[in-house]
C-alpha atoms as a PDB file:
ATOM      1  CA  UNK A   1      61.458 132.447  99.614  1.00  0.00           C
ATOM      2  CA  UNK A   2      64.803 133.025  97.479  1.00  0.00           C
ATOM      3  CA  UNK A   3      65.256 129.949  95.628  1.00  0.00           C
ATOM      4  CA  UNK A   4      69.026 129.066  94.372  1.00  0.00           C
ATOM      5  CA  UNK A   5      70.078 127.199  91.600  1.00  0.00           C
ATOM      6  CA  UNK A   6      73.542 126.358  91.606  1.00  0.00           C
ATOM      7  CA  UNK A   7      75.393 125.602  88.126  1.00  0.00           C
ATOM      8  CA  UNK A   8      79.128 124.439  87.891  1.00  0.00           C
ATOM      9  CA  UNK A   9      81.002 126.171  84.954  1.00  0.00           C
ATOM     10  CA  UNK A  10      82.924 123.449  83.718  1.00  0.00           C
ATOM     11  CA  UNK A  11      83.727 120.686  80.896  1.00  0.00           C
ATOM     12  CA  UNK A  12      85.904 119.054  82.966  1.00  0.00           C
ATOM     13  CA  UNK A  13      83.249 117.703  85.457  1.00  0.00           C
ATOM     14  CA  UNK A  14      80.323 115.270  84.161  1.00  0.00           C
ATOM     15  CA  UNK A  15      76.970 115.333  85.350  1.00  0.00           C
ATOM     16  CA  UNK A  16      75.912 113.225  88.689  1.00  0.00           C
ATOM     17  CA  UNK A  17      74.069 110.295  88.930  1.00  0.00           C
ATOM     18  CA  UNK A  18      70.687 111.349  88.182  1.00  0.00           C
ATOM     19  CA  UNK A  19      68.260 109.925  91.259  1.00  0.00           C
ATOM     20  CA  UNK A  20      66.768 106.888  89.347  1.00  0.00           C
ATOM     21  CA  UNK A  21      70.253 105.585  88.478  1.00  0.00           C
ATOM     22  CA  UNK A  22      71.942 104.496  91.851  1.00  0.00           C
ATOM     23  CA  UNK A  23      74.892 102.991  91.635  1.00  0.00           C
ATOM     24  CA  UNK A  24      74.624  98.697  91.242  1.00  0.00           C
ATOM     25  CA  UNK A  25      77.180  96.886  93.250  1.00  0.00           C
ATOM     26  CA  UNK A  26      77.759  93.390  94.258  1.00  0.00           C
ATOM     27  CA  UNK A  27      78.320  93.459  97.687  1.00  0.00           C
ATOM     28  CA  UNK A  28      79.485  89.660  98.585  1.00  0.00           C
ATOM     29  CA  UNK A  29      82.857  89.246 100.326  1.00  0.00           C
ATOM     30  CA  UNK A  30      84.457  85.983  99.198  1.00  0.00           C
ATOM     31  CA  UNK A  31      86.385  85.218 102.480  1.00  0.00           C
ATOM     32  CA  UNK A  32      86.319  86.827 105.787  1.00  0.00           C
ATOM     33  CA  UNK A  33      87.959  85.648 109.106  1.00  0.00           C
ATOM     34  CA  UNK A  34      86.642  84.956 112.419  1.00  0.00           C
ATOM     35  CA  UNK A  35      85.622  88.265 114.316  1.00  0.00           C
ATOM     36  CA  UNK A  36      85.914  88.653 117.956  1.00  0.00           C
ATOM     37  CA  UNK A  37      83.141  90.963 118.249  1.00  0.00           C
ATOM     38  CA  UNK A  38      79.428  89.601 117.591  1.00  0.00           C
ATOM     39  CA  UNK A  39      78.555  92.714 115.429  1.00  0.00           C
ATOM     40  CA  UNK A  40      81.066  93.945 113.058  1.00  0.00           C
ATOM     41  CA  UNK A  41      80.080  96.483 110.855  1.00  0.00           C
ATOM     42  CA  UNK A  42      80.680  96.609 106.968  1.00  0.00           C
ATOM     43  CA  UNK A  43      81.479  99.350 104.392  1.00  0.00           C
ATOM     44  CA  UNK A  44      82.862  99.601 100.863  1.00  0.00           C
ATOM     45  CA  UNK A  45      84.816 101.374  98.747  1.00  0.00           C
ATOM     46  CA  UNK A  46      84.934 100.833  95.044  1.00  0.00           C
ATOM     47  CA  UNK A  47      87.117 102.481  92.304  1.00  0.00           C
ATOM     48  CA  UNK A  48      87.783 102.410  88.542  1.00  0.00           C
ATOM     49  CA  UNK A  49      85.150 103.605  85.725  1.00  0.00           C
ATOM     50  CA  UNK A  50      82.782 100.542  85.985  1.00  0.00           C
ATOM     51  CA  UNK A  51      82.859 100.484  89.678  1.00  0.00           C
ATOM     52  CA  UNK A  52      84.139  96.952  89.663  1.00  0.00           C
ATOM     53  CA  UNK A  53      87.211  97.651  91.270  1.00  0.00           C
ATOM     54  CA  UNK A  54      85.903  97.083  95.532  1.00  0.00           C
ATOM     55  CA  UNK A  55      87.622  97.520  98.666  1.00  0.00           C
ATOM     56  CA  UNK A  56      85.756  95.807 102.055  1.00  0.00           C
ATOM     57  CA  UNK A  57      86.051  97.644 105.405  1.00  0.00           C
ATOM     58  CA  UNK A  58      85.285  95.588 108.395  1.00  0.00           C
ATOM     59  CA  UNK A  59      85.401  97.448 111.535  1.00  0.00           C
ATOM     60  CA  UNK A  60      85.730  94.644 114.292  1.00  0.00           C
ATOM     61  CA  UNK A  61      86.053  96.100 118.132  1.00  0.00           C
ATOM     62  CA  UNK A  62      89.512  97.673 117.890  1.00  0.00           C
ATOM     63  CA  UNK A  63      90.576  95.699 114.695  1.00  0.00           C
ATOM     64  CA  UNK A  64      89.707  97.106 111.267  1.00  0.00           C
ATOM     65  CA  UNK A  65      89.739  94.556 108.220  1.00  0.00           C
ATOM     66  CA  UNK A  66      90.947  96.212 104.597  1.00  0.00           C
ATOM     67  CA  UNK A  67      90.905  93.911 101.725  1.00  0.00           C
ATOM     68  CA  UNK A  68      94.438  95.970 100.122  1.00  0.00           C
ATOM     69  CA  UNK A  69      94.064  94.279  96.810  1.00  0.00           C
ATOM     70  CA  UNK A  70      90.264  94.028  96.650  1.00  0.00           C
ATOM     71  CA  UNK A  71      90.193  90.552  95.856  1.00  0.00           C
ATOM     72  CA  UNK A  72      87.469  89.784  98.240  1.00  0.00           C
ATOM     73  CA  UNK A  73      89.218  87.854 100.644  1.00  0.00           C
ATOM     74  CA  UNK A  74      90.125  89.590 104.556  1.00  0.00           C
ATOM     75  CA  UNK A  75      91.987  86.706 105.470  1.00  0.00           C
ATOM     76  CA  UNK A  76      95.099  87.950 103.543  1.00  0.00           C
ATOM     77  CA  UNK A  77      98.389  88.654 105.275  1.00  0.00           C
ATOM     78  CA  UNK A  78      98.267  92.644 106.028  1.00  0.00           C
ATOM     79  CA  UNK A  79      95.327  93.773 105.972  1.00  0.00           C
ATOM     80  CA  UNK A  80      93.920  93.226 110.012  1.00  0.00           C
ATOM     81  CA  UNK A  81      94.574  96.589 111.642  1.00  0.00           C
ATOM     82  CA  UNK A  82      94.814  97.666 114.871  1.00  0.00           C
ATOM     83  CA  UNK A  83      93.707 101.043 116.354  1.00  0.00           C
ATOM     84  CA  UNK A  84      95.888 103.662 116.993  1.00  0.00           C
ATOM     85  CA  UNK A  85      96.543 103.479 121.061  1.00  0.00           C
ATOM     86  CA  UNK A  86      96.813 107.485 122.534  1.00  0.00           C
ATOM     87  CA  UNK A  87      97.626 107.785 125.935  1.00  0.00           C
ATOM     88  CA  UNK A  88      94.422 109.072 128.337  1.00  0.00           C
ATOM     89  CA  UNK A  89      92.153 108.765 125.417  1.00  0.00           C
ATOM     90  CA  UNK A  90      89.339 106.354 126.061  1.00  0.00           C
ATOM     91  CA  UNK A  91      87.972 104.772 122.675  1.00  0.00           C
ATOM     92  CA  UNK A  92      84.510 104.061 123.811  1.00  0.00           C
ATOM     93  CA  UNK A  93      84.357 108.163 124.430  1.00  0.00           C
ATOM     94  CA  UNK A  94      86.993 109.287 121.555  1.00  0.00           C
ATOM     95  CA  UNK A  95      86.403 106.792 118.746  1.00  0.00           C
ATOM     96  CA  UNK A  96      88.738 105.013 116.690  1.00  0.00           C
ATOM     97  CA  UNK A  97      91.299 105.940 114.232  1.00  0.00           C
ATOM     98  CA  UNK A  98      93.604 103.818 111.675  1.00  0.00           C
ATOM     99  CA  UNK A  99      96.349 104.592 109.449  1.00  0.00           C
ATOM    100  CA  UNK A 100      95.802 101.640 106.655  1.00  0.00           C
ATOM    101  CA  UNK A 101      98.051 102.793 104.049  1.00  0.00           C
ATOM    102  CA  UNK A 102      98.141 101.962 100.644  1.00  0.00           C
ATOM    103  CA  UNK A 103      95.669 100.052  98.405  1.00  0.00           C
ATOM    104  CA  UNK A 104      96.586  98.157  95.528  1.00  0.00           C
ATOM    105  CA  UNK A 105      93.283  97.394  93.201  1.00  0.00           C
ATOM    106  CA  UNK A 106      92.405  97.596  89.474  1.00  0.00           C
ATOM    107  CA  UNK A 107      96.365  97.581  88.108  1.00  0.00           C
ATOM    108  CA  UNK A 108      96.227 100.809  90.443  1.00  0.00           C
ATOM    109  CA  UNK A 109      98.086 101.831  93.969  1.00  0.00           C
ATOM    110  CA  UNK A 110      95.645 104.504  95.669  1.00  0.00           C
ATOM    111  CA  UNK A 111      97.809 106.325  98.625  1.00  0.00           C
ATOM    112  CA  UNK A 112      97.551 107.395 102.632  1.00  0.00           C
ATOM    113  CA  UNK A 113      94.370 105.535 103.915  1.00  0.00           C
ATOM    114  CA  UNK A 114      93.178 107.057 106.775  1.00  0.00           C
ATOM    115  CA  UNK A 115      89.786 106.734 109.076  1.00  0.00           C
ATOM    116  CA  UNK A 116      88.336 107.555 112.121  1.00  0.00           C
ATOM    117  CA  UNK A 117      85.396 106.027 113.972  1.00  0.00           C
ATOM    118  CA  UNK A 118      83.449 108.782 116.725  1.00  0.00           C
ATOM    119  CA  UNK A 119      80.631 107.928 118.592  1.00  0.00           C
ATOM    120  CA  UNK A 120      78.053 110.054 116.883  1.00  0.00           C
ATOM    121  CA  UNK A 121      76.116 110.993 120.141  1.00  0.00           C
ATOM    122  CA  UNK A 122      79.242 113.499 120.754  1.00  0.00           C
ATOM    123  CA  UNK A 123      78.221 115.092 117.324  1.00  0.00           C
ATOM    124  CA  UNK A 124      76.844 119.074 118.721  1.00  0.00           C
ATOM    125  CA  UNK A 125      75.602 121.980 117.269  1.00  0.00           C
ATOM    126  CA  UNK A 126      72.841 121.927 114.347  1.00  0.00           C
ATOM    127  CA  UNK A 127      73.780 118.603 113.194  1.00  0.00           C
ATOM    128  CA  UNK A 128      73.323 116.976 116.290  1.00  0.00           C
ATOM    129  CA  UNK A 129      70.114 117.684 115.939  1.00  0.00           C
ATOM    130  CA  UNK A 130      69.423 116.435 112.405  1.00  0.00           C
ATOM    131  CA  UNK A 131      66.318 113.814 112.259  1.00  0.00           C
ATOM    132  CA  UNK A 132      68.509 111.382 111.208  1.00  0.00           C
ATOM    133  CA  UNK A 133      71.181 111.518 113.582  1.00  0.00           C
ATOM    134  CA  UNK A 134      68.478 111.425 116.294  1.00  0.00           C
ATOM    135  CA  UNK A 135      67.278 108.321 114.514  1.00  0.00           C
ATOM    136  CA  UNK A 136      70.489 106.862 114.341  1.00  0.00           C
ATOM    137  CA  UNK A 137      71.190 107.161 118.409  1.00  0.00           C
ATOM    138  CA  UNK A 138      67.703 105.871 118.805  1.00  0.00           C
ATOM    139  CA  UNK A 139      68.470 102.083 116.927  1.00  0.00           C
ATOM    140  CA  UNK A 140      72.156 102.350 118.286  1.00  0.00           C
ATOM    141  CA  UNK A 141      73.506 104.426 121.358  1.00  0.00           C
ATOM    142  CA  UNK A 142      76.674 103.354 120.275  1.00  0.00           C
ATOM    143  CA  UNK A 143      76.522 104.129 117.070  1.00  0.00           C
ATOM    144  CA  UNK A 144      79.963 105.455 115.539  1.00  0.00           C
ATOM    145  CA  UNK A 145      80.311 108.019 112.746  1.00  0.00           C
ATOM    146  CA  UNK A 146      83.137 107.893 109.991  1.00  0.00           C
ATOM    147  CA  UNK A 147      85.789 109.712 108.658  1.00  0.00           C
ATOM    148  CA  UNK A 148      88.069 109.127 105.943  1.00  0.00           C
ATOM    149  CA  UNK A 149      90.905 110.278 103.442  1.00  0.00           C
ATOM    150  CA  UNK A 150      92.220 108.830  99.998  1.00  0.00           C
ATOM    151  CA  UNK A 151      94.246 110.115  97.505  1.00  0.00           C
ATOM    152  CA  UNK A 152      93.620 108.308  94.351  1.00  0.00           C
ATOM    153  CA  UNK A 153      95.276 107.302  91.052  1.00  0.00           C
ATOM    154  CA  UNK A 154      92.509 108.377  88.438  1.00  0.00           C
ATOM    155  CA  UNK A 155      93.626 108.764  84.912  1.00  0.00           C
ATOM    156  CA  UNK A 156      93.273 112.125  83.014  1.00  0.00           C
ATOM    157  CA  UNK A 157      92.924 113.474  86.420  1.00  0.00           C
ATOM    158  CA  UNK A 158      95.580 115.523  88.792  1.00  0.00           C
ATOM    159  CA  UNK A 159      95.176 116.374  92.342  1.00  0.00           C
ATOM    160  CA  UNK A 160      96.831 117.527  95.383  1.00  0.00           C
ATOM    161  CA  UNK A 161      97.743 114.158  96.617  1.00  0.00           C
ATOM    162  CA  UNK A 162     100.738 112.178  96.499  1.00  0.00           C
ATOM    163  CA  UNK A 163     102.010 111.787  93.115  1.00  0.00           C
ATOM    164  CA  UNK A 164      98.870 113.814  91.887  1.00  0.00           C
ATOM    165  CA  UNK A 165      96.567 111.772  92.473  1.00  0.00           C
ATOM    166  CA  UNK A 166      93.164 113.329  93.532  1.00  0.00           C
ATOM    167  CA  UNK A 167      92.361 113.524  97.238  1.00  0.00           C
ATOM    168  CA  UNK A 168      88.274 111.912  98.354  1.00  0.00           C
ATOM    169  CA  UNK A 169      87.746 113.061 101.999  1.00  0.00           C
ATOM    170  CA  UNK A 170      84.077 110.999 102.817  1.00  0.00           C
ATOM    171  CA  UNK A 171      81.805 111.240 106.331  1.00  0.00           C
ATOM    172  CA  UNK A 172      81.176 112.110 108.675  1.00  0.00           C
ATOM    173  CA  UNK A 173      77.777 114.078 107.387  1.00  0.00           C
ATOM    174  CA  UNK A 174      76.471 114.883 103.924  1.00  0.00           C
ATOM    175  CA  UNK A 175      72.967 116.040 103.151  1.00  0.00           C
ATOM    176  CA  UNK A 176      71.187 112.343 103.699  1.00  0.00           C
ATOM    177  CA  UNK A 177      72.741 112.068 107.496  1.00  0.00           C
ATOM    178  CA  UNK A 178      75.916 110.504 109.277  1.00  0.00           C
ATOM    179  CA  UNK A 179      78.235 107.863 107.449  1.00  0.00           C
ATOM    180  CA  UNK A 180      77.593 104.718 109.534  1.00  0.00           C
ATOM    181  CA  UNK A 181      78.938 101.262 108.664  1.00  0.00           C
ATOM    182  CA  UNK A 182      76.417  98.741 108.344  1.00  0.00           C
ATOM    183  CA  UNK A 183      75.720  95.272 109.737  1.00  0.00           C
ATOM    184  CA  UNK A 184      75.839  93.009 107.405  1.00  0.00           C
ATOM    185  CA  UNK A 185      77.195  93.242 103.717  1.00  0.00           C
ATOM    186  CA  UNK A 186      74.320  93.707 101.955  1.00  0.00           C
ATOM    187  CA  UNK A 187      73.246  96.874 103.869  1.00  0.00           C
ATOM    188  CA  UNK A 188      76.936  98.390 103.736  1.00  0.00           C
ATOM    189  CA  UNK A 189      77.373 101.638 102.593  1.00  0.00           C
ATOM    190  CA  UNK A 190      79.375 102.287  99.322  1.00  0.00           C
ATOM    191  CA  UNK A 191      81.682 105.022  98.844  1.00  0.00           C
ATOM    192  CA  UNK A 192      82.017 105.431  95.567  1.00  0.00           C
ATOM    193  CA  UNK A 193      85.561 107.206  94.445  1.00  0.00           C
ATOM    194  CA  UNK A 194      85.062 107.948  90.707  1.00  0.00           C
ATOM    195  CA  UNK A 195      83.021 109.958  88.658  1.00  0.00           C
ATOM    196  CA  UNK A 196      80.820 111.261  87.917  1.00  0.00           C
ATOM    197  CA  UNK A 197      80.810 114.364  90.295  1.00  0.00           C
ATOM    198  CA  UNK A 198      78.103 116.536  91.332  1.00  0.00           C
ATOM    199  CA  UNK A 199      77.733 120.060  93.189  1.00  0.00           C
ATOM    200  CA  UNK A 200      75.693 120.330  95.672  1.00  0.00           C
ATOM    201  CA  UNK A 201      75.675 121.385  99.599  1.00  0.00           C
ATOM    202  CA  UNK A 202      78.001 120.374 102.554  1.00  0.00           C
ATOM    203  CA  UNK A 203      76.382 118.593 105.661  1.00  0.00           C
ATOM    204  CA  UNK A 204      73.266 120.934 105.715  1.00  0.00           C
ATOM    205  CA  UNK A 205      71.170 122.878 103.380  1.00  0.00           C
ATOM    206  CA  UNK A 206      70.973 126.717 103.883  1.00  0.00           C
ATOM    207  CA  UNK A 207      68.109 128.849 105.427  1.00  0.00           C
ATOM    208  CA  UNK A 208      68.027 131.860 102.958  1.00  0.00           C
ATOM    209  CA  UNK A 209      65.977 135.512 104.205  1.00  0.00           C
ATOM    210  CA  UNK A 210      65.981 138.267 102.362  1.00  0.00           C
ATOM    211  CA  UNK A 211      67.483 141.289 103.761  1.00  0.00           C
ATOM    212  CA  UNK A 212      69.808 138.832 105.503  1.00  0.00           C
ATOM    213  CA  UNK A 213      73.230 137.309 105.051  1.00  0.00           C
ATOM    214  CA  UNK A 214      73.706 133.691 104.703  1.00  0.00           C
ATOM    215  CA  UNK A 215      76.574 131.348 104.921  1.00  0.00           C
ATOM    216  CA  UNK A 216      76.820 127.488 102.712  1.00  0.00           C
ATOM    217  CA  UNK A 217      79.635 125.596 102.059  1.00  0.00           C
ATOM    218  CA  UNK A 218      79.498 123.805  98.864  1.00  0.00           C
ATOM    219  CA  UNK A 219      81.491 120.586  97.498  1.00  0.00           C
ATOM    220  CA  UNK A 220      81.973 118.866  94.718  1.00  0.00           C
ATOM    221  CA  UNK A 221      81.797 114.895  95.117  1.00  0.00           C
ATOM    222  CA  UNK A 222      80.955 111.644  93.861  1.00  0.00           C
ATOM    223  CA  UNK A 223      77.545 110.210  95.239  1.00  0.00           C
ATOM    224  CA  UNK A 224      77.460 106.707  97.303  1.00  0.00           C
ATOM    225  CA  UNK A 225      75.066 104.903  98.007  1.00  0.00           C
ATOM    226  CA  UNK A 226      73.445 105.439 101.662  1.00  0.00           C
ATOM    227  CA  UNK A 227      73.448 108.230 104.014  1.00  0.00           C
ATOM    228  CA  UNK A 228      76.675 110.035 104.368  1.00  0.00           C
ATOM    229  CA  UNK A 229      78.820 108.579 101.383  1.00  0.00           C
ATOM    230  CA  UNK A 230      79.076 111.391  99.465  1.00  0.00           C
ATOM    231  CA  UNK A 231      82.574 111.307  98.467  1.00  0.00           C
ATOM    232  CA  UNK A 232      84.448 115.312  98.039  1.00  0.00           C
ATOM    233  CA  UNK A 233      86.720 115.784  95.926  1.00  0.00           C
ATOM    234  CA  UNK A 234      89.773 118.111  97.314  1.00  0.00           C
ATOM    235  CA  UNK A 235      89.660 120.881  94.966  1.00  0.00           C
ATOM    236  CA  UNK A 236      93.127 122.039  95.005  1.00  0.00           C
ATOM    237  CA  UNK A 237      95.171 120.948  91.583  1.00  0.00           C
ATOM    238  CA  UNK A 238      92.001 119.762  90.309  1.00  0.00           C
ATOM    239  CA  UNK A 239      88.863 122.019  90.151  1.00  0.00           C
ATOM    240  CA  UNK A 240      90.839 124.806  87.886  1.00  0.00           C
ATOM    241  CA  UNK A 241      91.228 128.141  89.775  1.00  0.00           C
ATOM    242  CA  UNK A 242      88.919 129.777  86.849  1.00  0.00           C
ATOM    243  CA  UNK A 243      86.409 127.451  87.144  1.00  0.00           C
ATOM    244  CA  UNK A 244      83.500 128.474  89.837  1.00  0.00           C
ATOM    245  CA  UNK A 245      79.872 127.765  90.667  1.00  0.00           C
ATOM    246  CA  UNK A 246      77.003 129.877  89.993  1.00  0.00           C
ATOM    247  CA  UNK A 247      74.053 130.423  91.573  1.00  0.00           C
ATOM    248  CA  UNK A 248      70.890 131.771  90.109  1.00  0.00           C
ATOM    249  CA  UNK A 249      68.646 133.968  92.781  1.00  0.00           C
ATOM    250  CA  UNK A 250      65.183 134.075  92.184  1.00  0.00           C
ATOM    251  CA  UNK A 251      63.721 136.664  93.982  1.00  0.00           C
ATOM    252  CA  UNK A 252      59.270 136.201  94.607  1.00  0.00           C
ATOM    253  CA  UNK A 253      56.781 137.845  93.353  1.00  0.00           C
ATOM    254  CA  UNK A 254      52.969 137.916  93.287  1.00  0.00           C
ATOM    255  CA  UNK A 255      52.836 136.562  89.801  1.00  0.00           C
ATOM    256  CA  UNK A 256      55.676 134.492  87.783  1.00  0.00           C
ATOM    257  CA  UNK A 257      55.722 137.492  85.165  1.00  0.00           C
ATOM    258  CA  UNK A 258      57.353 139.857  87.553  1.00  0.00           C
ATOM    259  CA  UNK A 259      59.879 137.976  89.142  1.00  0.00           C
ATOM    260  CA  UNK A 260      63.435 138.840  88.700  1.00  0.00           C
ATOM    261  CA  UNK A 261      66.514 136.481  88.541  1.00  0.00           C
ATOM    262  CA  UNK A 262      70.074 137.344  89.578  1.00  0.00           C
ATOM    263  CA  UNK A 263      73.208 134.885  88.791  1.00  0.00           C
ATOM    264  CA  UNK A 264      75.748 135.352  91.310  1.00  0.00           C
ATOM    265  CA  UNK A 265      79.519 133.549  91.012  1.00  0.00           C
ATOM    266  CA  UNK A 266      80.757 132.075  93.876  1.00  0.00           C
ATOM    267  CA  UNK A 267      84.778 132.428  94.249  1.00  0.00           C
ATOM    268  CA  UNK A 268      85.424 131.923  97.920  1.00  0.00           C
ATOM    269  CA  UNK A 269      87.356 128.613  98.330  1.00  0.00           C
ATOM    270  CA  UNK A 270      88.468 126.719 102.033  1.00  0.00           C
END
């Protein structure tokens, strides 16, 4: 089997978390209201180089709770949103979708909020039939996949977002399964916009035969913590035109002495 290593030719991008370093967050809210629903469902975003800077999402039936100044208290005027209403589309078949806005945490104003809530049983294709999605369905039926867009104000950084500020685009799939929110707090998944970034694969690993073509997509992100909350980073205005990944074929052999390695840059950009 070809085995690919893939190498980002950079100095602008650090290292990712290595896999014994996940990312420590307190995850208490200090005030939350009183939820219609019986099961919200919980997920945070933080910001700023020590990842102290934490926004709470609370998804309550059609309501979504955003703490906009990440002061740990969803009581605050503004920040209870409804669900965007679309005529003949039925929520409990087409999901959920908000426009929040802007965020205001850290001394910083991060821009154009945006998320969606699907039911991930309409997920098709190859990644409806993950493991983990099938797992998923199997402890909820109802479970609902996520969606969303940032652009955010990150010093020494410029992006292709308002103001330049670098655009995040998180869920609904990375490698580990579907972004879900979770049930409680302390389960919630974190999606964590800052560095340090890491290249790896989009949604799926490859199947690689030789003598055949193959087809990846690969992004560059910031790892969460849980399934799903890898965090891309839009490359345009920020990953430099010149810069591109690697990879490094290594083609098998009987014996390690005569195999033969082949770097290969990858240019193609969508």
């Amino acid at each position: 089997m070809i085995r690919v290593l893939l190498v980002l030719t950079t100095c602008c991008l650090s290292a990712g978390l290595a896999a014994d370093e996940p990312l420590k967050i307190d995850r208490s809210i200090g005030k939350e209201p009183v939820y219609k629903s019986k099961s919200p469902k919980y997920g945070l975003l933080v910001f700023g180089p020590e990842a102290k800077d934490r926004v709470w999402l609370v998804l309550d039936g059609d309501i979504l709770y955003v703490d906009r100044n990440g002061n740990g208290d969803l009581t605050d005027p503004g920040e209870k949103i409804m669900a965007e209403k679309k005529a003949g589309r039925d929520p409990e078949e087409d999901g959920y979708g908000f426009e929040v806005g802007d965020l205001s945490v850290g001394g910083r104003k991060h821009k154009d909020l945006s998320i969606g809530f699907y039911p991930l049983k309409r997920v098709e294709g190859s990644l409806g039939k993950r493991p983990e999605v099938k797992a998923a369905l199997a402890r909820d039926p109802k479970a609902q996949s996520i969606s969303l867009r940032i652009d955010v104000d990150m010093p020494g950084m410029k992006g292709g977002g308002v103001g330049g500020r670098v655009v995040f685009i998180a869920g609904p799939m990375d490698l580990n399964g579907p972004l879900l929110f979770a049930a409680a707090p302390g389960q919630a998944p974190v999606i964590n916009l800052r560095p340090p970034f890491q290249l790896t694969f989009h949604n799926s690993l490859p199947t690689l035969r030789a003598g055949r073509e193959s087809e990846f997509i690969l992004a560059v992100g910031s790892p969460g913590v849980g399934p799903g909350t890898l965090a891309r980073v839009g490359h345009e205005d920020t990953i430099p035109l010149d810069v591109n990944a690697v990879a490094e074929l290594t083609f098998p052999a009987k014996d390690k002495k005569s195999q033969t390695k082949s770097r290969l840059a990858i240019k193609g950009r969508c």
